[in-house]
Protein backbone atom coordinates (compact mmCIF):
# COMPACT_ATOMS: atom_id res chain seq x y z
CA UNK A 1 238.91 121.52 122.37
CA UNK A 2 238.97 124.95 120.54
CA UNK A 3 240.38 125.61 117.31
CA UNK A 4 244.06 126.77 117.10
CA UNK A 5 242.35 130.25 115.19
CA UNK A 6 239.90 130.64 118.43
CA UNK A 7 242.62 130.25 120.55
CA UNK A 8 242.79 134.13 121.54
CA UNK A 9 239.10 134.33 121.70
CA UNK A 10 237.75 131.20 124.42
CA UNK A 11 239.74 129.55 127.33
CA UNK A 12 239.56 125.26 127.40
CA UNK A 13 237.35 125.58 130.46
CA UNK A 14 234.55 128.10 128.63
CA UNK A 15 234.83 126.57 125.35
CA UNK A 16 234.33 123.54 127.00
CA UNK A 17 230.87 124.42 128.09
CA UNK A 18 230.04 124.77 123.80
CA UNK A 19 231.66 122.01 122.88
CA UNK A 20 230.00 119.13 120.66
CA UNK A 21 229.62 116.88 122.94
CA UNK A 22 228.47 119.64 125.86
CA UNK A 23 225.80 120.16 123.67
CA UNK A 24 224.78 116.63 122.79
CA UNK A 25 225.01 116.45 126.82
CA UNK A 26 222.22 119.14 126.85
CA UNK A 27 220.27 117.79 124.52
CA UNK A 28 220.17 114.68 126.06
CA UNK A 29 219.95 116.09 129.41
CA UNK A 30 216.48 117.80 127.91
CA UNK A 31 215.24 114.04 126.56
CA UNK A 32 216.02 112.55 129.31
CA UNK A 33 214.65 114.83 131.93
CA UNK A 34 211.34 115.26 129.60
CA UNK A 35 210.97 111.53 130.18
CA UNK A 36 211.57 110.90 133.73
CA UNK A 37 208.84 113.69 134.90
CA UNK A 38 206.31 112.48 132.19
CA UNK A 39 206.81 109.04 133.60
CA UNK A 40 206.71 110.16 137.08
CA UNK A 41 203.41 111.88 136.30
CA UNK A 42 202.17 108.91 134.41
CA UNK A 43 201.97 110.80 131.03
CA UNK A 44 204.48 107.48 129.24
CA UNK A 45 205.16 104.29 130.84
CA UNK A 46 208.63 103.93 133.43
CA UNK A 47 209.80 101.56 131.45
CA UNK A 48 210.08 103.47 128.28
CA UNK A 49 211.66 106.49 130.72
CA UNK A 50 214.52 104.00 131.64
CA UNK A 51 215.07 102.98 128.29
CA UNK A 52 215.30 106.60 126.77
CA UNK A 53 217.84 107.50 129.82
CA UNK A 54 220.30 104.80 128.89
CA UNK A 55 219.28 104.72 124.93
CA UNK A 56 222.72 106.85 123.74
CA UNK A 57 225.88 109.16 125.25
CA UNK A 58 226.95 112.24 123.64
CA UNK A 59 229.58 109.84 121.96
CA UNK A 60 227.02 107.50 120.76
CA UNK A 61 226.39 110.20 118.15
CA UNK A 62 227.33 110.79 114.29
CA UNK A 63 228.40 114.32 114.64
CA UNK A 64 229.36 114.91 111.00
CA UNK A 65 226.18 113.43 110.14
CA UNK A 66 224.08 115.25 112.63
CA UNK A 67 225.88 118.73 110.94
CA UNK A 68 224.80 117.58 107.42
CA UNK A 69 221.20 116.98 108.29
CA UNK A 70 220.41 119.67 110.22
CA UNK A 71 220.88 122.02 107.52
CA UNK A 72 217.92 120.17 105.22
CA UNK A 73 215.67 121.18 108.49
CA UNK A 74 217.69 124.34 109.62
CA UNK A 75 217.70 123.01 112.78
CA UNK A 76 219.78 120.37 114.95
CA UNK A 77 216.88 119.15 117.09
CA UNK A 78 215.48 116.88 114.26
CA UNK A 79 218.07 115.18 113.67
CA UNK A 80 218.91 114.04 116.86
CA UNK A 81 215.45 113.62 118.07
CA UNK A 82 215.69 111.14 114.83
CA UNK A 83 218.96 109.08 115.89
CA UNK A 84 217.70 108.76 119.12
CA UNK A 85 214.44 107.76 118.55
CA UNK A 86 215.93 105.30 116.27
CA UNK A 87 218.43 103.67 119.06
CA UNK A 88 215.22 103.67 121.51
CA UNK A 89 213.61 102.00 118.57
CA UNK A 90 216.16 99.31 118.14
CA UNK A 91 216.25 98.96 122.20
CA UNK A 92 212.31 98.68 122.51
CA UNK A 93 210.03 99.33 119.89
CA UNK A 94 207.15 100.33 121.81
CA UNK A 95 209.06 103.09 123.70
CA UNK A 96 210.20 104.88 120.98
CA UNK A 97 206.67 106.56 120.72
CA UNK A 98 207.55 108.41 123.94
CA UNK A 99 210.66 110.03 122.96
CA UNK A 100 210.15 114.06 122.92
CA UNK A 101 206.83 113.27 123.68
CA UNK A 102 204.59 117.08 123.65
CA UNK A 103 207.86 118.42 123.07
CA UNK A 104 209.08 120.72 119.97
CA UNK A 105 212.49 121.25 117.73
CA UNK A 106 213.25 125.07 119.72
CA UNK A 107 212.42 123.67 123.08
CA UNK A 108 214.63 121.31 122.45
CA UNK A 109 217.38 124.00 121.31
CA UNK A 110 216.87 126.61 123.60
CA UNK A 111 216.99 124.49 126.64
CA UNK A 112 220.14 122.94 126.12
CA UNK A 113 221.27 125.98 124.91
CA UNK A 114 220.34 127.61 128.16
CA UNK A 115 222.22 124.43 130.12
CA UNK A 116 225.11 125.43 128.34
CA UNK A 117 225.23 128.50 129.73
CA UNK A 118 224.57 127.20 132.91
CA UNK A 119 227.49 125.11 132.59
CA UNK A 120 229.93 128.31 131.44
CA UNK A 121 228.55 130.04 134.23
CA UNK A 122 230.84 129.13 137.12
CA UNK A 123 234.52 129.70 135.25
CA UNK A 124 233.23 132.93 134.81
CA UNK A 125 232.85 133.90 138.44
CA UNK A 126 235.69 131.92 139.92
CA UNK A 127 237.62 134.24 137.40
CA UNK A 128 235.32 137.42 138.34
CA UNK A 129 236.46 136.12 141.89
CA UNK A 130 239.99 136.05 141.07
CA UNK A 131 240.53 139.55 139.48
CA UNK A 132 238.47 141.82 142.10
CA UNK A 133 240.45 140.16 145.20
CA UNK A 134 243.67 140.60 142.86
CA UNK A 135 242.33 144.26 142.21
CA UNK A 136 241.94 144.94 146.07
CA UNK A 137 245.22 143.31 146.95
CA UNK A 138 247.30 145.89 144.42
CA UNK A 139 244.99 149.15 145.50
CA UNK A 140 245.88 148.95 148.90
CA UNK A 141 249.26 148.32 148.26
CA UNK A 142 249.36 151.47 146.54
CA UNK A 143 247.44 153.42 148.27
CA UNK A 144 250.27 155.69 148.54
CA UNK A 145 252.02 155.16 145.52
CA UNK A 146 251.26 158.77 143.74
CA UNK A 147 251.84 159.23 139.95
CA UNK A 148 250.62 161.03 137.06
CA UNK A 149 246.65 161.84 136.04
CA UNK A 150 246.48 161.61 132.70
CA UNK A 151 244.05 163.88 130.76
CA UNK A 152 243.60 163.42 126.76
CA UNK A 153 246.97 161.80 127.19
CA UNK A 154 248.43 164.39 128.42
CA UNK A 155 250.16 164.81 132.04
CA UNK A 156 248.12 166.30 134.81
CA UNK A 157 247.55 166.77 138.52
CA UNK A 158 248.61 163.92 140.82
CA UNK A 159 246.41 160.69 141.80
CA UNK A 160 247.30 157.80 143.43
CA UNK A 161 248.20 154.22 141.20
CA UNK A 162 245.34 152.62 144.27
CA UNK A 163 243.07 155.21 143.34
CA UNK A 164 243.48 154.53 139.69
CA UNK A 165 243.25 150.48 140.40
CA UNK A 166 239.94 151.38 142.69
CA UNK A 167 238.66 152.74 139.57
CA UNK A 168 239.18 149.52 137.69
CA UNK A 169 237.89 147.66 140.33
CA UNK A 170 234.56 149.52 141.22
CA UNK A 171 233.73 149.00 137.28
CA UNK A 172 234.60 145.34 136.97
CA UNK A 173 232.25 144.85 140.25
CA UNK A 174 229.35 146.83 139.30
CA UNK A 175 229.08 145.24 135.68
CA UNK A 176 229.78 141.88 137.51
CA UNK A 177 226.78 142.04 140.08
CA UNK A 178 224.70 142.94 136.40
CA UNK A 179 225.99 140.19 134.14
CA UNK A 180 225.29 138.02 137.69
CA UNK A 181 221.67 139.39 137.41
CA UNK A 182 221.83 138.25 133.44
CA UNK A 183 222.75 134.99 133.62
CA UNK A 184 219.82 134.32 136.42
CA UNK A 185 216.78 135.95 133.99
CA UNK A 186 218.38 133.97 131.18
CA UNK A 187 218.29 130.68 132.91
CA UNK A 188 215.11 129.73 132.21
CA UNK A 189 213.40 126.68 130.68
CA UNK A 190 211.65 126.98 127.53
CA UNK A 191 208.95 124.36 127.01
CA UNK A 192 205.37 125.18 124.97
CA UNK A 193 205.19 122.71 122.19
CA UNK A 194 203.78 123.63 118.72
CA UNK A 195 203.11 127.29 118.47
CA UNK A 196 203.94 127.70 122.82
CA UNK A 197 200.48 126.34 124.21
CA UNK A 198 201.75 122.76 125.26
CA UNK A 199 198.18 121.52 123.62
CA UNK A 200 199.67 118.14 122.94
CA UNK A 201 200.15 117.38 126.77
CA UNK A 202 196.52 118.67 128.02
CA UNK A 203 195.89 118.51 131.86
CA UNK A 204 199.42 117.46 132.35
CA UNK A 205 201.08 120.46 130.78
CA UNK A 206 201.67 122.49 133.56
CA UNK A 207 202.65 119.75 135.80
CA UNK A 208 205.16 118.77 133.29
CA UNK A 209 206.43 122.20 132.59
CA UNK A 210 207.28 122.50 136.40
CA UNK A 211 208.85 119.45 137.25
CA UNK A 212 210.79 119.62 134.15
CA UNK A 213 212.05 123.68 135.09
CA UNK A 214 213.07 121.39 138.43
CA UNK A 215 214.66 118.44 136.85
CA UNK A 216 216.95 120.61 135.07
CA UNK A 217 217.74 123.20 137.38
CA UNK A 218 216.35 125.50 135.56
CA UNK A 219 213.86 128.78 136.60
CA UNK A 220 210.19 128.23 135.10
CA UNK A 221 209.14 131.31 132.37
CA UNK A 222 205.99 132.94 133.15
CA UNK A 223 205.64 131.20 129.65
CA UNK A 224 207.34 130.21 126.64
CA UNK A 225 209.27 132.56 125.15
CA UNK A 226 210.30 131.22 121.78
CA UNK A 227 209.95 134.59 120.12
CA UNK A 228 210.50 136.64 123.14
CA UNK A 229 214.30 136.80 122.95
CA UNK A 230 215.17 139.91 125.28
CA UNK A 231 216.31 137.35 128.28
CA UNK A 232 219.21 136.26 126.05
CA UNK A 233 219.69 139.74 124.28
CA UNK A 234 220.12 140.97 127.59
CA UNK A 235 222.99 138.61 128.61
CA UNK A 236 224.84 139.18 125.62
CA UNK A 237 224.51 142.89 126.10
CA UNK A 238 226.02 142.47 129.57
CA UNK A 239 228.45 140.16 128.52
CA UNK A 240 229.36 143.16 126.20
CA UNK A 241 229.13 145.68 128.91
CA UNK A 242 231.63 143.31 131.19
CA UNK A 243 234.12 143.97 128.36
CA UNK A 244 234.28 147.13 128.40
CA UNK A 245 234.92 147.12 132.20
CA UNK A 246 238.11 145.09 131.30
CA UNK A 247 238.91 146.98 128.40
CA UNK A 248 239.55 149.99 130.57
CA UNK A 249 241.93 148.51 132.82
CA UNK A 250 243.33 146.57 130.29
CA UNK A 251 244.13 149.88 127.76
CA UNK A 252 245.61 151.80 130.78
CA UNK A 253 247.57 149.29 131.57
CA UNK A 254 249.18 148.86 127.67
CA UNK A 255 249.23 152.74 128.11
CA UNK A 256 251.43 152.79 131.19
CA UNK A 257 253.90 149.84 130.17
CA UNK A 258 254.59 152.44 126.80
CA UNK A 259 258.97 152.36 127.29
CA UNK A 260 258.88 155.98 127.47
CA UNK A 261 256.26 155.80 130.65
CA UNK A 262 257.48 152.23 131.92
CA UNK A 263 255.43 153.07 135.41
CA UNK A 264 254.45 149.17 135.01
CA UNK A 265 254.76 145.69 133.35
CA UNK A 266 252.79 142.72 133.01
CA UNK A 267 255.01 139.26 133.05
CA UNK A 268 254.23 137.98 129.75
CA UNK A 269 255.07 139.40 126.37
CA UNK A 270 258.12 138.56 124.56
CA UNK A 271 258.94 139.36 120.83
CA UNK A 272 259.94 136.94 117.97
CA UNK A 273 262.59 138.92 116.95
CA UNK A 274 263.04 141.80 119.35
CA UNK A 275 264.70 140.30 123.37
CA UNK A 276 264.43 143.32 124.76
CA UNK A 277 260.70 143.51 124.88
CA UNK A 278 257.99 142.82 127.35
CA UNK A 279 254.82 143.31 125.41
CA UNK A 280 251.16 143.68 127.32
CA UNK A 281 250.41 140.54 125.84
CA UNK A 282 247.37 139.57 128.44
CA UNK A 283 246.07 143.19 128.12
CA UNK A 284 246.19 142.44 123.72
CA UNK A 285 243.65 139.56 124.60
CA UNK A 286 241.31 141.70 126.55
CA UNK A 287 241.17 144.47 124.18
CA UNK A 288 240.73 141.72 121.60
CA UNK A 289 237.76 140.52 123.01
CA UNK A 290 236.60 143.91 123.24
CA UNK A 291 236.95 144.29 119.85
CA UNK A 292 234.66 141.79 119.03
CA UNK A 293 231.85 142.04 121.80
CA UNK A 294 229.82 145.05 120.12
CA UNK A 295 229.95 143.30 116.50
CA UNK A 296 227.91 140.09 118.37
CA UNK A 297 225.89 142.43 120.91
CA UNK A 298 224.68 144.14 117.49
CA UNK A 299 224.03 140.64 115.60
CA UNK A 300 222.42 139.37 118.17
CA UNK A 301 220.02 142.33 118.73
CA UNK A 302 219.29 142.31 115.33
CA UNK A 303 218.10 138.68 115.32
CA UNK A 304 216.38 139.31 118.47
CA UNK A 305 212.86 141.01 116.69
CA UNK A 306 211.44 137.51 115.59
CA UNK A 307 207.99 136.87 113.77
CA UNK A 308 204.78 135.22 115.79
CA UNK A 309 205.72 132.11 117.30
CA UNK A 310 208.61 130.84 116.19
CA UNK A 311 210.93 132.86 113.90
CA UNK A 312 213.02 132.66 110.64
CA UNK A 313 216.20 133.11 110.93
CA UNK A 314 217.21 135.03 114.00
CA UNK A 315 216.61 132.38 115.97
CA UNK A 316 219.07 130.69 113.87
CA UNK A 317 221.55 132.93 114.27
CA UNK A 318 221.76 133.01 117.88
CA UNK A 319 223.80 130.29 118.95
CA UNK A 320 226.55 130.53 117.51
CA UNK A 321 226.46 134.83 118.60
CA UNK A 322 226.00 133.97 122.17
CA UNK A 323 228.60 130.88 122.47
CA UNK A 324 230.74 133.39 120.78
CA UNK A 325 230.17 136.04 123.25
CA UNK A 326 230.34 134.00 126.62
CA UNK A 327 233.94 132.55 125.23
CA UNK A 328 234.92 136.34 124.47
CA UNK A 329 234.24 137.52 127.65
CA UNK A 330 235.85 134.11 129.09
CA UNK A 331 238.73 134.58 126.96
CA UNK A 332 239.18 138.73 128.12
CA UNK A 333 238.62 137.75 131.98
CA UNK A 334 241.03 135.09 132.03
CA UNK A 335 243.59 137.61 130.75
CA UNK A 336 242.76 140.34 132.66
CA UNK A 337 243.11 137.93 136.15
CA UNK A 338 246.86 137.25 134.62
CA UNK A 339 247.72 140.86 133.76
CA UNK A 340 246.87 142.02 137.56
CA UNK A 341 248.17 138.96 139.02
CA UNK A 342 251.28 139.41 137.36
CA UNK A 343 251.57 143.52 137.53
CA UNK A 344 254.89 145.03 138.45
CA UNK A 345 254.56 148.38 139.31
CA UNK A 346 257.12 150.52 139.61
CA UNK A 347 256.39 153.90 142.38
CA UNK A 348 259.86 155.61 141.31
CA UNK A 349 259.16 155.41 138.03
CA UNK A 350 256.05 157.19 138.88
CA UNK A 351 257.41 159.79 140.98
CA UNK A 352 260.37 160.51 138.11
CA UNK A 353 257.75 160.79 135.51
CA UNK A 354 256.09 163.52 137.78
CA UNK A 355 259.31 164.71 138.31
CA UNK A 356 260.08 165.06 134.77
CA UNK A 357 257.05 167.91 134.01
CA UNK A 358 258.93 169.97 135.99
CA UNK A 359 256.05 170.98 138.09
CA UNK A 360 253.94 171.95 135.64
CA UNK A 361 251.15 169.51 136.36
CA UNK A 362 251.04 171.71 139.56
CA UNK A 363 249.87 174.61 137.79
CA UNK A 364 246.71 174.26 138.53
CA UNK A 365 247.58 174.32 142.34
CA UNK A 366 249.32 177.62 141.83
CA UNK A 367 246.71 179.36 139.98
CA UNK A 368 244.56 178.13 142.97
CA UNK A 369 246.58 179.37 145.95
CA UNK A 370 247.00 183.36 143.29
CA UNK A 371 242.89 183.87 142.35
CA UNK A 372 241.58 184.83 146.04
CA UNK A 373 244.24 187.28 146.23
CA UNK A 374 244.75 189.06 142.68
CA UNK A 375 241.75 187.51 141.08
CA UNK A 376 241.20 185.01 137.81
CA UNK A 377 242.12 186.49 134.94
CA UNK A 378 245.75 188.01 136.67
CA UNK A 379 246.50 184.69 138.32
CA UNK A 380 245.86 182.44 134.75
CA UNK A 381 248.31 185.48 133.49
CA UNK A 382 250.85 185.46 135.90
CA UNK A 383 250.61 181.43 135.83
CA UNK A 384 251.04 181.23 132.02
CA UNK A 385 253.82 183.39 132.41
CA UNK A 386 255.86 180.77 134.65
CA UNK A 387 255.11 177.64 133.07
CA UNK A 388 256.39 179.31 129.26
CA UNK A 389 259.59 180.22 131.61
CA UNK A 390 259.47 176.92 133.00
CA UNK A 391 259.24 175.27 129.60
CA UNK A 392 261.64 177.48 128.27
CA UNK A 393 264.84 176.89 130.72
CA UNK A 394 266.17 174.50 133.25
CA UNK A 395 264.09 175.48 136.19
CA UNK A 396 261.31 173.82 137.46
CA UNK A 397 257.30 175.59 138.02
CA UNK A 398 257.98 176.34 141.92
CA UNK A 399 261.36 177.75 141.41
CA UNK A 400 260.11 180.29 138.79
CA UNK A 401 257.34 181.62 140.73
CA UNK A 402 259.76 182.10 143.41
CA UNK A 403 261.69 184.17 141.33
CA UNK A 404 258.60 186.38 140.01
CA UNK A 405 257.72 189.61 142.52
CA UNK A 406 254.16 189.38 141.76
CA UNK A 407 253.81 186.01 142.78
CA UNK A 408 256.05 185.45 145.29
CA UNK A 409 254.66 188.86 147.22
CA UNK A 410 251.03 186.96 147.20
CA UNK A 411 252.49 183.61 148.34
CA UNK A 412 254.42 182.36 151.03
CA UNK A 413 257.52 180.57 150.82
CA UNK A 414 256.22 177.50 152.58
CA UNK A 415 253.48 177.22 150.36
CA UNK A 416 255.88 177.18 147.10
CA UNK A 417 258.31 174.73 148.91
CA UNK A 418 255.47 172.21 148.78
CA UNK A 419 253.99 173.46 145.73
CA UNK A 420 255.38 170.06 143.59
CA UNK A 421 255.24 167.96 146.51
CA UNK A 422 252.16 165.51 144.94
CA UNK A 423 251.69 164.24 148.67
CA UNK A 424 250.16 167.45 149.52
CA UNK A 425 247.52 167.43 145.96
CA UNK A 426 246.03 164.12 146.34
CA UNK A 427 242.66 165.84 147.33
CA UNK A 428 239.97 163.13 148.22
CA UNK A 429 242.36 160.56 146.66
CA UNK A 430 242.32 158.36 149.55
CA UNK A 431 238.69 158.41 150.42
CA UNK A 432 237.02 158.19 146.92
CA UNK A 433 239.63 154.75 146.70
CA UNK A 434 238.22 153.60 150.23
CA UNK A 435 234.83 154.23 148.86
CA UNK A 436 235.15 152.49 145.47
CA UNK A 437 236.29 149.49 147.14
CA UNK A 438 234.07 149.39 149.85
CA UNK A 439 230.76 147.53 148.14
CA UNK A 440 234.05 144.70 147.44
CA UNK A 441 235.33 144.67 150.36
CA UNK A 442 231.59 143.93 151.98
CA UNK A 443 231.30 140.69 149.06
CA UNK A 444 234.32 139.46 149.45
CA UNK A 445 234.72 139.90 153.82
């Protein structure tokens, strides 16, 4: 279980995956699997196999004590390798020999490090899942649901809420199918011994190193790659990249639940003190995560440059980065399949916020429908002109122009009836949302 200060930053399911005794599962996992394919190839005795299988359980372990004496060798594998050599020991003797047998302290690491992420893998994409059909769902029920673009924060030209929601969509998807990619490259066994030559195994190395990439369900390296870190830098960078997808959605949405917009509301989000708020309180997760994914992206890169064959001190630090990093992202997605699951949206709200410019976010439409007839520079006057009499009195952008002899000589009546009608300015609204969605729709038909 997490840590009540964490709890913002992982989910049970992901933190789950990093948990003490998930990694004592991996490292036994590693042991284990090390023995059964070296006894299979005759490289140690079956019997000494069996006995290293059922030696210890993740509980069977002194955690505290594990912690202490891992920081005399700045590393976690020796100690463990240690207590369970010693329970083999006390089981039979002569097996103990065999235990991590060709093996070394990183391969030991990285691999179980790697089966954790194996093991955080599938929350992740039942949640990825989750929010793009929960994405689709709400942009085609708003396809037609028009409502303010928003420029620099400022009101402009109509779009539709789908359109906006396609938007979030097509980015969560296309940073998906990438951090998918990710997590395949980094799932990779790392096994080469000493200095990455698997010397101490000799003509059953390679067998070894293959049925062991097998065993564990794990992708065989070209080689070992206990300096060659970009695999993993790569994930976290994508993991990084993810957030940012979220984060988008995530800060519009805060944006539009703002009381003096109110176009929408997520369910959560009450106040201590205050009843009569509804705060975006799954968006404040997401945006929290995003918060913290460059600062680890950035650690973690700077580990990643490591010395010869095994390095000091980045390697070290990248545990605790990427664990860190998978539970952010966990953390952000989990949040952001709430906040759309949950989304109230509210079209007359739109519309009266549109409403509420007084047509001037059609401006640009009526300097559009002037310029072929008297030209740029006199339509962005006569324009100008309008909207500082629109601003200035009760009457809205279309009823102004009407009332202006140089513009309404140059356009027709009909055309400044449905000059603030945001129906008829929705451009290629509709198809840019159909084609945003349409790499989704094809995963998820």
């Amino acid at each position: 279980m997490f840590r009540l200060i964490d709890c913002l930053a992982t989910t049970g399911d992901v933190s789950a995956a990093f948990s003490d005794r998930a990694l004592l599962r991996a490292m036994l996992d590693f042991e284990v699997a090390l023995a059964r394919v070296q006894a299979r190839l005759g490289v140690i005795p079956s019997a000494a196999a069996d006995v290293i299988a059922s030696a210890m359980s993740p509980d069977d372990f002194d955690v505290v004590a594990l912690a202490s004496e891992a920081r005399e060798s700045a590393t976690l594998s020796i100690p463990f390798v240690k207590a369970l050599t010693a329970r083999v020991r006390a089981i039979h003797s002569p097996s103990a020999t065999c235990v991590h047998w060709g093996a070394t302290s990183q391969d030991l690491f990285d691999t179980a490090l790697v089966l954790c992420l194996q093991r955080a893998r599938p929350t992740l994409q039942i949640h990825h899942g989750r929010l793009l059909r929960a994405l689709l769902v709400l942009s085609d029920r708003h396809a037609e649901s028009v409502m303010l673009g928003r420029t620099l924060l400022q009101a402009a030209p109509p779009i539709t809420f789908g359109l906006k929601v396609a938007g979030w969509a097509s980015s969560v998807h296309h940073t998906g199918v990438a951090l998918h990619r990710a997590f395949d490259q980094a799932l990779v066994l790392q096994f080469g011994g000493a200095t990455g030559t698997l010397a101490a195994l000799g003509a059953d190395a390679e067998a070894t190193e293959r049925a062991l990439a097998t065993e564990l369900g794990l992708a065989s390296a070209l080689g070992p790659w206990h300096t060659r870190r970009d695999r993993l830098t790569a994930l976290v960078s994508q993991l990084g990249l993810y957030t940012v997808s979220l984060g988008k959605m995530a800060h519009d949405v805060a944006l539009l639940m703002q009381t003096e917009v109110g176009e929408v509301s997520e369910r959560g989000g009450g106040s201590s003190t205050m009843p009569h708020k509804r705060n975006p309180s799954s968006s404040a997760i997401v945006l929290a995560a995003v918060a913290r994914l460059p600062g680890l992206v950035s650690s973690f890169m700077t580990g990643a440059v490591q010395a010869h064959e095994r390095g000091v001190g980045g390697w070290h630090a990248e545990a605790p980065t990427i664990a860190a990093a998978v539970e952010a992202t966990g953390s952000a997605l989990a949040a952001a399949v709430d906040a759309v699951e949950g989304l109230t949206v509210d079209p007359e709200r739109m519309r009266a916020n549109i409403a509420a410019t007084k047509g001037v976010v059609f401006a640009e439409r009526l300097m559009f429908l002037l310029a072929p007839k008297s030209g740029r520079e006199s339509a962005t006057a006569l324009v100008t002109e309008a909207i500082a009499t629109c601003q200035a009195g009760e009457r809205t952008l279309s009823q102004v122009a009407a009332a202006m002899p140089e513009i309404a000589a140059q356009i027709s009546t009909a055309d400044l009836e449905l000059l603030e009608d945001p129906r008829t300015y929705l451009g290629l609204a509709e198809p840019f949302r159909r084609r945003l969605l349409g790499p989704i729709v094809d995963l998820l038909s």
